[in-house]
N, C-alpha and C. Protein backbone atom coordinates (compact mmCIF):
# COMPACT_ATOMS: atom_id res chain seq x y z
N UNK A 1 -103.76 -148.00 26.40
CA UNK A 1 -105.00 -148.45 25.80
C UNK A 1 -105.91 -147.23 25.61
N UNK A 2 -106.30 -147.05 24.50
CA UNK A 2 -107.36 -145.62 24.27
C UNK A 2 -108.97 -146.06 24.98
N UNK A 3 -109.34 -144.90 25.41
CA UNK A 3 -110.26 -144.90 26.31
C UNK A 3 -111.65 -145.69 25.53
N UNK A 4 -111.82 -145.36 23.63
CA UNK A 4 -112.68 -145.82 23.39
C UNK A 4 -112.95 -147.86 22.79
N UNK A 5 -111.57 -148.24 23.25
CA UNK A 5 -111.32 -149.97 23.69
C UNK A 5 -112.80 -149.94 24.49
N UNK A 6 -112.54 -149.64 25.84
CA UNK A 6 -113.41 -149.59 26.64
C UNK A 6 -114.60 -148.72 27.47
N UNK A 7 -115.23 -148.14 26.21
CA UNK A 7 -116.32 -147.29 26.64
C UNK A 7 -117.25 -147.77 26.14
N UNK A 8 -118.52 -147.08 27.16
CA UNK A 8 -119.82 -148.57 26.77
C UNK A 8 -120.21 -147.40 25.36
N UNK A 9 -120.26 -148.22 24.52
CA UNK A 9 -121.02 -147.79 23.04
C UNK A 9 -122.88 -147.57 22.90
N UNK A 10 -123.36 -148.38 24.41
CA UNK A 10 -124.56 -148.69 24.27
C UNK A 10 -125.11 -147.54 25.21
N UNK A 11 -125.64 -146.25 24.60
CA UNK A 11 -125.57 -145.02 25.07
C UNK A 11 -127.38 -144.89 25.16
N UNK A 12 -127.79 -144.76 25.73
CA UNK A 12 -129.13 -144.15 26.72
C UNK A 12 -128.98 -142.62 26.65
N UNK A 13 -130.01 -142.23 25.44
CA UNK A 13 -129.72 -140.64 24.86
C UNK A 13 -131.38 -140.28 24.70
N UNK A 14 -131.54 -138.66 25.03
CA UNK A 14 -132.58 -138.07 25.04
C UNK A 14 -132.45 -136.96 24.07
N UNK A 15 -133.15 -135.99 24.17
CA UNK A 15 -132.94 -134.24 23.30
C UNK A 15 -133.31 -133.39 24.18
N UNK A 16 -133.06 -132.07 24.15
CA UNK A 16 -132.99 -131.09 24.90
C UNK A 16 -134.62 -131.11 25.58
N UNK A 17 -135.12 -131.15 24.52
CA UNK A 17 -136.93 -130.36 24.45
C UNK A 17 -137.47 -131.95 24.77
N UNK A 18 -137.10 -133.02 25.26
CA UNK A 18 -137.91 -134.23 25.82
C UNK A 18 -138.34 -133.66 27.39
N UNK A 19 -139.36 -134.44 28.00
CA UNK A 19 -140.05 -133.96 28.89
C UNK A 19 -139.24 -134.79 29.91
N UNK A 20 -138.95 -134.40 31.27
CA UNK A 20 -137.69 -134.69 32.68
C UNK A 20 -138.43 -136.46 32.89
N UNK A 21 -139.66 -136.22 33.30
CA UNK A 21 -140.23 -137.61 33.69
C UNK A 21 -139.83 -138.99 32.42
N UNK A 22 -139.58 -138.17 31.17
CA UNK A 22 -138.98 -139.67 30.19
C UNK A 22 -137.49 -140.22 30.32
N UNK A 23 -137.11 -139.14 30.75
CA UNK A 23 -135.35 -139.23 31.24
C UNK A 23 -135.40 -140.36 32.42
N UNK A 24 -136.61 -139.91 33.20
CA UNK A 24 -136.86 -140.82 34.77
C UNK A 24 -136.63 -141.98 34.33
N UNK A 25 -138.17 -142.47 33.39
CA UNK A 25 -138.38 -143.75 32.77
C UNK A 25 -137.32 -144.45 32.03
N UNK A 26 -136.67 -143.32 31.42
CA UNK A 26 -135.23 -144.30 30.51
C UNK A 26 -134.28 -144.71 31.21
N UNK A 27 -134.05 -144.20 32.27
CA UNK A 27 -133.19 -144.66 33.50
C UNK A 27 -133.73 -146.00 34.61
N UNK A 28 -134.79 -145.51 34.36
CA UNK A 28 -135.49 -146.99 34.54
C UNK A 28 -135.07 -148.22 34.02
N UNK A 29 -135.87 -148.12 33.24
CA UNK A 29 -136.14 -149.32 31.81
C UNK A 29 -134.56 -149.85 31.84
N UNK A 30 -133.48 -148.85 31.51
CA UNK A 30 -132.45 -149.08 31.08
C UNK A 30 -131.27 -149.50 32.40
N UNK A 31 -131.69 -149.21 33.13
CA UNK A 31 -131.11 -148.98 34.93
C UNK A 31 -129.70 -148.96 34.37
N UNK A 32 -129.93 -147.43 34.18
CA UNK A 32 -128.73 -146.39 34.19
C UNK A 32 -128.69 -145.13 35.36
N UNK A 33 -127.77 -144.70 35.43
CA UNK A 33 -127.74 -143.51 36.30
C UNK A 33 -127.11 -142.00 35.48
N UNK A 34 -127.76 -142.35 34.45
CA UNK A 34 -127.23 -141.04 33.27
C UNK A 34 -127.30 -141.52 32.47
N UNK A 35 -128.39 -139.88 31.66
CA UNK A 35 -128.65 -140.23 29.67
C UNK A 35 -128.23 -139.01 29.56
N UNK A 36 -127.24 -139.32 28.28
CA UNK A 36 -126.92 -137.58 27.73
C UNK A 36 -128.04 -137.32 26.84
N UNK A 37 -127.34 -136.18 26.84
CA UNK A 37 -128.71 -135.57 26.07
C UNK A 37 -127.84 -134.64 24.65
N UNK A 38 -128.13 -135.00 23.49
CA UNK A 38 -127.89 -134.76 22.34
C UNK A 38 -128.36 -134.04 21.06
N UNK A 39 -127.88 -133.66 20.35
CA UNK A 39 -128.59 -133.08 19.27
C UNK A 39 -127.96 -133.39 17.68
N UNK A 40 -128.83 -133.63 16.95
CA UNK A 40 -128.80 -134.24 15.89
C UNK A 40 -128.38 -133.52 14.84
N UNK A 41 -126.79 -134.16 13.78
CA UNK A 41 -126.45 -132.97 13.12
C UNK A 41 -125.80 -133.81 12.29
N UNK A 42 -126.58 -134.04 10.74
CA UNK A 42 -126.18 -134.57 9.33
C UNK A 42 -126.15 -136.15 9.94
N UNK A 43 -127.19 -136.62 10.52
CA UNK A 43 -127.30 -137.82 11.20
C UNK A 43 -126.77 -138.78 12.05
N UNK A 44 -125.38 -137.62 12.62
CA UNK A 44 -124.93 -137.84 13.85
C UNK A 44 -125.62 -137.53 15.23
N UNK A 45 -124.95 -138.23 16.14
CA UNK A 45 -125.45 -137.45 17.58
C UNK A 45 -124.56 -136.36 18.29
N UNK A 46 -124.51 -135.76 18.10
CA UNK A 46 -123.69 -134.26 19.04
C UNK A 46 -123.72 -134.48 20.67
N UNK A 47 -123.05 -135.05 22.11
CA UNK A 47 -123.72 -134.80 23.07
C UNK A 47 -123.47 -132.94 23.13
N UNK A 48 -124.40 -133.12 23.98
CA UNK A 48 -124.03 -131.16 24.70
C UNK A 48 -124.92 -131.51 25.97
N UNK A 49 -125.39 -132.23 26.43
CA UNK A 49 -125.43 -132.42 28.02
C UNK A 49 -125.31 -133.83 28.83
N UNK A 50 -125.95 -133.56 29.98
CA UNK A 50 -126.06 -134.76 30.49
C UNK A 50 -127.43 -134.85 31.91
N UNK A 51 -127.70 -136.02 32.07
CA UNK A 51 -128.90 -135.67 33.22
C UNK A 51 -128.28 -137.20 33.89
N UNK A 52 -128.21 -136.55 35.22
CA UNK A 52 -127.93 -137.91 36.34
C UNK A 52 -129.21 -138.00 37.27
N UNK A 53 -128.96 -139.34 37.77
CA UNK A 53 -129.95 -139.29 38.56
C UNK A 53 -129.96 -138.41 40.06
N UNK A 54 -128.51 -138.01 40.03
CA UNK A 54 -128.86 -137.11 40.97
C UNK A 54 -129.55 -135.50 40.80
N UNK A 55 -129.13 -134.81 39.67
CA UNK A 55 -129.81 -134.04 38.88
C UNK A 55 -131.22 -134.12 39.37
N UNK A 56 -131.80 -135.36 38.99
CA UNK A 56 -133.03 -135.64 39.38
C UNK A 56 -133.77 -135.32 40.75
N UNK A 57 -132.90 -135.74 41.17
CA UNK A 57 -133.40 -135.33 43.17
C UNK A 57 -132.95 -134.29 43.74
N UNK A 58 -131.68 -133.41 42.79
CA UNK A 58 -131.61 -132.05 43.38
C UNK A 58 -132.50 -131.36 42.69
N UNK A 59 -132.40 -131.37 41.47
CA UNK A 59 -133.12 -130.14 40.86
C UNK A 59 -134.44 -130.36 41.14
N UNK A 60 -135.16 -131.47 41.10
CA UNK A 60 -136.78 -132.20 40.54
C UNK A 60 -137.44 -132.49 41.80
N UNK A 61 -136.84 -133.15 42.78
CA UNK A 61 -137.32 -134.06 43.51
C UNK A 61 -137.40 -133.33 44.44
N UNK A 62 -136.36 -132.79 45.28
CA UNK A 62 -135.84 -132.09 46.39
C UNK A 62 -137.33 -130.64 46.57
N UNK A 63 -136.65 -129.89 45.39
CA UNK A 63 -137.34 -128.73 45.62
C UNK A 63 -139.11 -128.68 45.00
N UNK A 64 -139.25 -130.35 45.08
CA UNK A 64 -141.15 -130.71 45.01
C UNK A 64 -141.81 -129.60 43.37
N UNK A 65 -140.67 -129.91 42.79
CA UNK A 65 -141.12 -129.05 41.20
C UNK A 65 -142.02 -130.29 40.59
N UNK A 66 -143.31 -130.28 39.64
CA UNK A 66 -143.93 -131.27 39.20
C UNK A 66 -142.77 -131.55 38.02
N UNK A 67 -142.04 -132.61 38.11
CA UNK A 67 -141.29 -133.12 36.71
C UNK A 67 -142.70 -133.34 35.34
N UNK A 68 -143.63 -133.37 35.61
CA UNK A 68 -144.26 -132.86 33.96
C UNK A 68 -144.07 -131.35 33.31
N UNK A 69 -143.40 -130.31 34.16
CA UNK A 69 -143.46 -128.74 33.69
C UNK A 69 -141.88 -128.65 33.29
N UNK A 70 -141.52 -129.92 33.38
CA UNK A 70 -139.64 -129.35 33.29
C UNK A 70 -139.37 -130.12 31.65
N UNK A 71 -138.39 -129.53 31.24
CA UNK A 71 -137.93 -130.66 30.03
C UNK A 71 -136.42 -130.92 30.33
N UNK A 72 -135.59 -131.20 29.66
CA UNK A 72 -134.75 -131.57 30.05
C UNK A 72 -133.40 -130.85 29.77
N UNK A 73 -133.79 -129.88 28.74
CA UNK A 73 -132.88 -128.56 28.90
C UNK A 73 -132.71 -128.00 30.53
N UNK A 74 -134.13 -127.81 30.98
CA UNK A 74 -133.70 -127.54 32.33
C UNK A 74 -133.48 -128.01 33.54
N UNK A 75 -132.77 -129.00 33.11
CA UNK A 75 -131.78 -129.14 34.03
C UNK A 75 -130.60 -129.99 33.98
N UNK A 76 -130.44 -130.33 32.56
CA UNK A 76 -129.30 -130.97 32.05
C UNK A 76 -127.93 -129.65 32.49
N UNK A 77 -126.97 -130.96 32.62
CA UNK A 77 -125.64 -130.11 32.65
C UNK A 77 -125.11 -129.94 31.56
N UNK A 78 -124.63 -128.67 31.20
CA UNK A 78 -124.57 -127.91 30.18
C UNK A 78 -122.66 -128.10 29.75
N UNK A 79 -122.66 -127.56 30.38
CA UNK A 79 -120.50 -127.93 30.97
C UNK A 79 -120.20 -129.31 30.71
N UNK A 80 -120.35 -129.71 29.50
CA UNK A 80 -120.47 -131.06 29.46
C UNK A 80 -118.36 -131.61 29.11
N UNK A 81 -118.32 -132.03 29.45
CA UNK A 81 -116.93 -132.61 29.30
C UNK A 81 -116.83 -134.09 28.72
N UNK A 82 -115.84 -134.06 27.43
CA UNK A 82 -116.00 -135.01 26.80
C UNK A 82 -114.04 -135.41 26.62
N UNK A 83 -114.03 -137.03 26.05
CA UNK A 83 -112.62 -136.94 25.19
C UNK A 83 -113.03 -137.66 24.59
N UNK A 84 -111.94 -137.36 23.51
CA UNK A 84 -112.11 -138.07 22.01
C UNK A 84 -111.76 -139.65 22.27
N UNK A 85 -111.98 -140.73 21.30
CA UNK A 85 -111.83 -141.99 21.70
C UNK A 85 -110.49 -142.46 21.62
N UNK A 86 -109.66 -141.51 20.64
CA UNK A 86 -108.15 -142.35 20.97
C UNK A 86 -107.44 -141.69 22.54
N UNK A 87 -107.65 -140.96 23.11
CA UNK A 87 -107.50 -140.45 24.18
C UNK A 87 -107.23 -141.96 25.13
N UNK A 88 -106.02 -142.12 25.90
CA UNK A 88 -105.74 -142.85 26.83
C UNK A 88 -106.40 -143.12 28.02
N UNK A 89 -106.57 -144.51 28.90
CA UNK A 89 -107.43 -144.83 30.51
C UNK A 89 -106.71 -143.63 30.82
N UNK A 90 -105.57 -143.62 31.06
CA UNK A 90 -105.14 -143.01 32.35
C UNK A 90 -105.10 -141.29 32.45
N UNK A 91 -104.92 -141.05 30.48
CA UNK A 91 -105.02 -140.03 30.43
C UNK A 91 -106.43 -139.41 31.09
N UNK A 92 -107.20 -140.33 30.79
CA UNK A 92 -108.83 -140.43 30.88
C UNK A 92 -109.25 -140.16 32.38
N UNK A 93 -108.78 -140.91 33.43
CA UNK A 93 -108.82 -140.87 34.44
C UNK A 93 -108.40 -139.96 35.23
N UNK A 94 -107.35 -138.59 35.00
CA UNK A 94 -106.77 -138.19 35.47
C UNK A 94 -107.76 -137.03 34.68
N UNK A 95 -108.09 -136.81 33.84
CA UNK A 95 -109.66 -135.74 33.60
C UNK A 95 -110.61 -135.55 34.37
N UNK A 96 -110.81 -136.76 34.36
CA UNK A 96 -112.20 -137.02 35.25
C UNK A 96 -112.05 -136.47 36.55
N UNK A 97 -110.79 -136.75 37.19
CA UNK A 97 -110.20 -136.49 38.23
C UNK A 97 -110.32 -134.89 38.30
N UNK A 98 -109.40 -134.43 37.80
CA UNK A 98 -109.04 -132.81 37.80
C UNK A 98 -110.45 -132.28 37.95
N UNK A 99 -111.55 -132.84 36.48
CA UNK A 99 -113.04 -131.98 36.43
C UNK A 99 -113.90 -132.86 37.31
N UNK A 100 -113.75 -133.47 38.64
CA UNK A 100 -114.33 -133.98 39.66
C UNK A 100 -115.95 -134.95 38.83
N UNK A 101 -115.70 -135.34 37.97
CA UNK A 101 -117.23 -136.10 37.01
C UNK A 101 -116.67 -137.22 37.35
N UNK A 102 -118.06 -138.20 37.16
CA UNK A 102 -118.23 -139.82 37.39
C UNK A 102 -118.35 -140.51 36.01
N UNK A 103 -118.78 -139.86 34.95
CA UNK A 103 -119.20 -139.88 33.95
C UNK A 103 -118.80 -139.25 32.50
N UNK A 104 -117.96 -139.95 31.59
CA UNK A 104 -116.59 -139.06 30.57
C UNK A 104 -117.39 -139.40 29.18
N UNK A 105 -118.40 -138.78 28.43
CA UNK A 105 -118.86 -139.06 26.93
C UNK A 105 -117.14 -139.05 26.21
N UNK A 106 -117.34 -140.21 25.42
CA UNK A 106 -116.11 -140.29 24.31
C UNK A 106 -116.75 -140.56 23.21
N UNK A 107 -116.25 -139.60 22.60
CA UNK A 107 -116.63 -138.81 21.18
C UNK A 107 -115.44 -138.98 19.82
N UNK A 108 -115.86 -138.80 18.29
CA UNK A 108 -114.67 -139.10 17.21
C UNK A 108 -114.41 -137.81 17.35
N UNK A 109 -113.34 -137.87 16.24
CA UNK A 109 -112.62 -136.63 16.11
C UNK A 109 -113.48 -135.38 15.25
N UNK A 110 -114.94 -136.14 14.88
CA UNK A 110 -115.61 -134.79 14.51
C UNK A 110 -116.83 -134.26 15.66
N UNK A 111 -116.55 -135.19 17.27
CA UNK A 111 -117.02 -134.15 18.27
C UNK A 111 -118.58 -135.41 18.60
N UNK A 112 -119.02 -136.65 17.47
CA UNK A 112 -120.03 -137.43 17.74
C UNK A 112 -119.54 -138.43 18.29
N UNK A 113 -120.54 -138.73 19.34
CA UNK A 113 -121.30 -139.30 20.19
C UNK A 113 -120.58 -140.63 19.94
N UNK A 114 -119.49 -141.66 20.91
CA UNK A 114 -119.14 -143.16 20.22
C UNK A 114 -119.55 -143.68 21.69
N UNK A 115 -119.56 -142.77 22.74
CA UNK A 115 -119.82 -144.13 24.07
C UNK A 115 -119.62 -143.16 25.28
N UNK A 116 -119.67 -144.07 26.37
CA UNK A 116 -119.60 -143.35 27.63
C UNK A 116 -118.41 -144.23 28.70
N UNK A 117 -117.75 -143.83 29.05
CA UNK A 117 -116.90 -144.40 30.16
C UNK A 117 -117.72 -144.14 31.54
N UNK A 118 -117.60 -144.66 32.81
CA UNK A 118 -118.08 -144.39 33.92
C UNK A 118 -116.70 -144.87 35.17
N UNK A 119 -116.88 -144.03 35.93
CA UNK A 119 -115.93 -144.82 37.41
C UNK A 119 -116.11 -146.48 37.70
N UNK A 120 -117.69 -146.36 37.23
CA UNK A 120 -117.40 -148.07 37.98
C UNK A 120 -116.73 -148.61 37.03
N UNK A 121 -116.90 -148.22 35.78
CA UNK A 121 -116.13 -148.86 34.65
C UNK A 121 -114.47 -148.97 34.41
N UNK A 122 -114.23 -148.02 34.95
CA UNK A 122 -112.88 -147.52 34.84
C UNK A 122 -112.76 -148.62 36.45
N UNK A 123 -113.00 -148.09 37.17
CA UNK A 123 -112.48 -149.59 38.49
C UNK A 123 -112.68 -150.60 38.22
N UNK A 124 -113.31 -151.08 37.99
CA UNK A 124 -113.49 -152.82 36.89
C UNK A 124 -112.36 -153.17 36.25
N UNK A 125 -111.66 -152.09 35.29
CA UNK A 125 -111.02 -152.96 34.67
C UNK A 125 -109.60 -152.32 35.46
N UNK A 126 -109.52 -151.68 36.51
CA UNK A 126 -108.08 -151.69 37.29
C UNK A 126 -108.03 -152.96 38.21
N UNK A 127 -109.37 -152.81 38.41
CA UNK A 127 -109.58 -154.74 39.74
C UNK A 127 -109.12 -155.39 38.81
N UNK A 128 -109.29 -155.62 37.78
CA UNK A 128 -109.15 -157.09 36.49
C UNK A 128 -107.82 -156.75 36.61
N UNK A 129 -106.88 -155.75 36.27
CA UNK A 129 -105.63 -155.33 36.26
C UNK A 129 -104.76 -155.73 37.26
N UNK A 130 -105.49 -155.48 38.25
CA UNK A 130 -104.64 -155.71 39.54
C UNK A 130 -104.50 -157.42 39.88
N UNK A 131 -105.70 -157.63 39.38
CA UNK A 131 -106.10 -159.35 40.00
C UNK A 131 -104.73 -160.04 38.72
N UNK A 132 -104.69 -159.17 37.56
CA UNK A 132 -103.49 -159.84 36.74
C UNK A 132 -102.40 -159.91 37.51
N UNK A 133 -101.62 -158.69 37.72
CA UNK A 133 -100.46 -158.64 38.35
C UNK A 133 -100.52 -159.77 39.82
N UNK A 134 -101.31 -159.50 40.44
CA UNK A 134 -101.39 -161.16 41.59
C UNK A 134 -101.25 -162.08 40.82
N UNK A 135 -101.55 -162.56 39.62
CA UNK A 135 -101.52 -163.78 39.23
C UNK A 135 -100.21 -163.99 38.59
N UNK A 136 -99.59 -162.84 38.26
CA UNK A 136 -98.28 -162.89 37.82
C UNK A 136 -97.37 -162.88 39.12
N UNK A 137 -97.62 -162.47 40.22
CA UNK A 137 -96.92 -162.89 41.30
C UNK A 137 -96.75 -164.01 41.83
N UNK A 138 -97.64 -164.97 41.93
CA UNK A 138 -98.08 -166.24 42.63
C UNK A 138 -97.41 -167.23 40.94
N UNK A 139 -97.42 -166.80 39.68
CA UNK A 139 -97.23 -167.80 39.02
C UNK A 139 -95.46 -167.85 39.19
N UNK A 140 -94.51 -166.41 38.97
CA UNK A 140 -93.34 -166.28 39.48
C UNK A 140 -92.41 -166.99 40.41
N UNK A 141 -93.91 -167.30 41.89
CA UNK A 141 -93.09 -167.69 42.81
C UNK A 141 -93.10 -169.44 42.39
N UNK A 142 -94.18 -169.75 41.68
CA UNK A 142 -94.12 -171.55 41.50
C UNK A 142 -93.39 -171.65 40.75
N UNK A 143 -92.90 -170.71 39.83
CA UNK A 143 -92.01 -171.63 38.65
C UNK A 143 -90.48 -171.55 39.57
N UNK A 144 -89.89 -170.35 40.41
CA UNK A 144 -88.86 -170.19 41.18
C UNK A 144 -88.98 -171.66 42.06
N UNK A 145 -90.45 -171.63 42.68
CA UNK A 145 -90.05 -173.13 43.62
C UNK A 145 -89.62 -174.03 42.92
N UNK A 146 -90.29 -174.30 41.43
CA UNK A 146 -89.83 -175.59 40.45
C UNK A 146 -88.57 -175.66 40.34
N UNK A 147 -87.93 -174.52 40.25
CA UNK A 147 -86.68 -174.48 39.69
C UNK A 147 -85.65 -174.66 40.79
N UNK A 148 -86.13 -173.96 41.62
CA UNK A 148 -85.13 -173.95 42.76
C UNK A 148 -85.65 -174.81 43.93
N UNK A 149 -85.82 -176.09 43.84
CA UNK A 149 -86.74 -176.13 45.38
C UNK A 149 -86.05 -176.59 46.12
């Protein structure tokens, strides 16, 4: 199944030069735990970062910086790691894995912006997966009792 089946499309996006405290609020409003942050090119969205909420409390919070003097260049992650949307779960998962992220932007093949995958997302639909295969176990054993009882 390609990763962009199931990546949320409904993307919570900022720009470099927005001020840290609106990133706060959009994470709010939106109760997300990450907005990428993008740039605009022939009326696509480009990502090239990302801001988590932990971002927030290391960079912002922690070291008592006023988040009105920061924007969000500084301190978005720059190293941004993306895959394209026909790209496979598992292939998908095993990225994420290697580059230790919670969080995978999936992008077309000209590099814009189609959605975001997340861990909880990606475990959701292995629980749904798994809860199948139980149900294919338990249905196995009733039709064997029918048949054979």
């Amino acid at each position: 199944m390609p990763i962009g089946e199931i990546c949320n499309r409904e993307v919570v996006i900022t720009e470099v030069n927005d001020p840290v405290l609106s990133v706060a609020k959009l994470m709010r409003k939106h109760h997300v735990g990450d907005v990428l942050v993008t740039k605009k090119s022939n009326g696509s969205s480009i990502p090239v970062g990302i801001v988590t909420d932990r971002d927030l409390v290391v960079e912002v919070l922690a070291p008592e910086i006023d988040p009105k003097t920061l924007n969000v260049g500084d301190i978005m992650t720059r190293e941004l790691a993306t895959v394209k949307e026909d790209t496979g779960v598992f292939e998908a998962i095993q990225f994420m894995r290697v580059r230790g992220i919670r969080r995978l932007p999936v992008v077309d093949d000209g590099g814009n912006l189609v959605g975001v995958v997340t861990l909880d997302d990606l475990l959701g639909l292995l629980v749904e997966e798994l809860g199948l295969l139980v149900k294919l176990i338990a249905h196995e054993q009733r039709k064997e009792a029918s048949v054979r009882p």
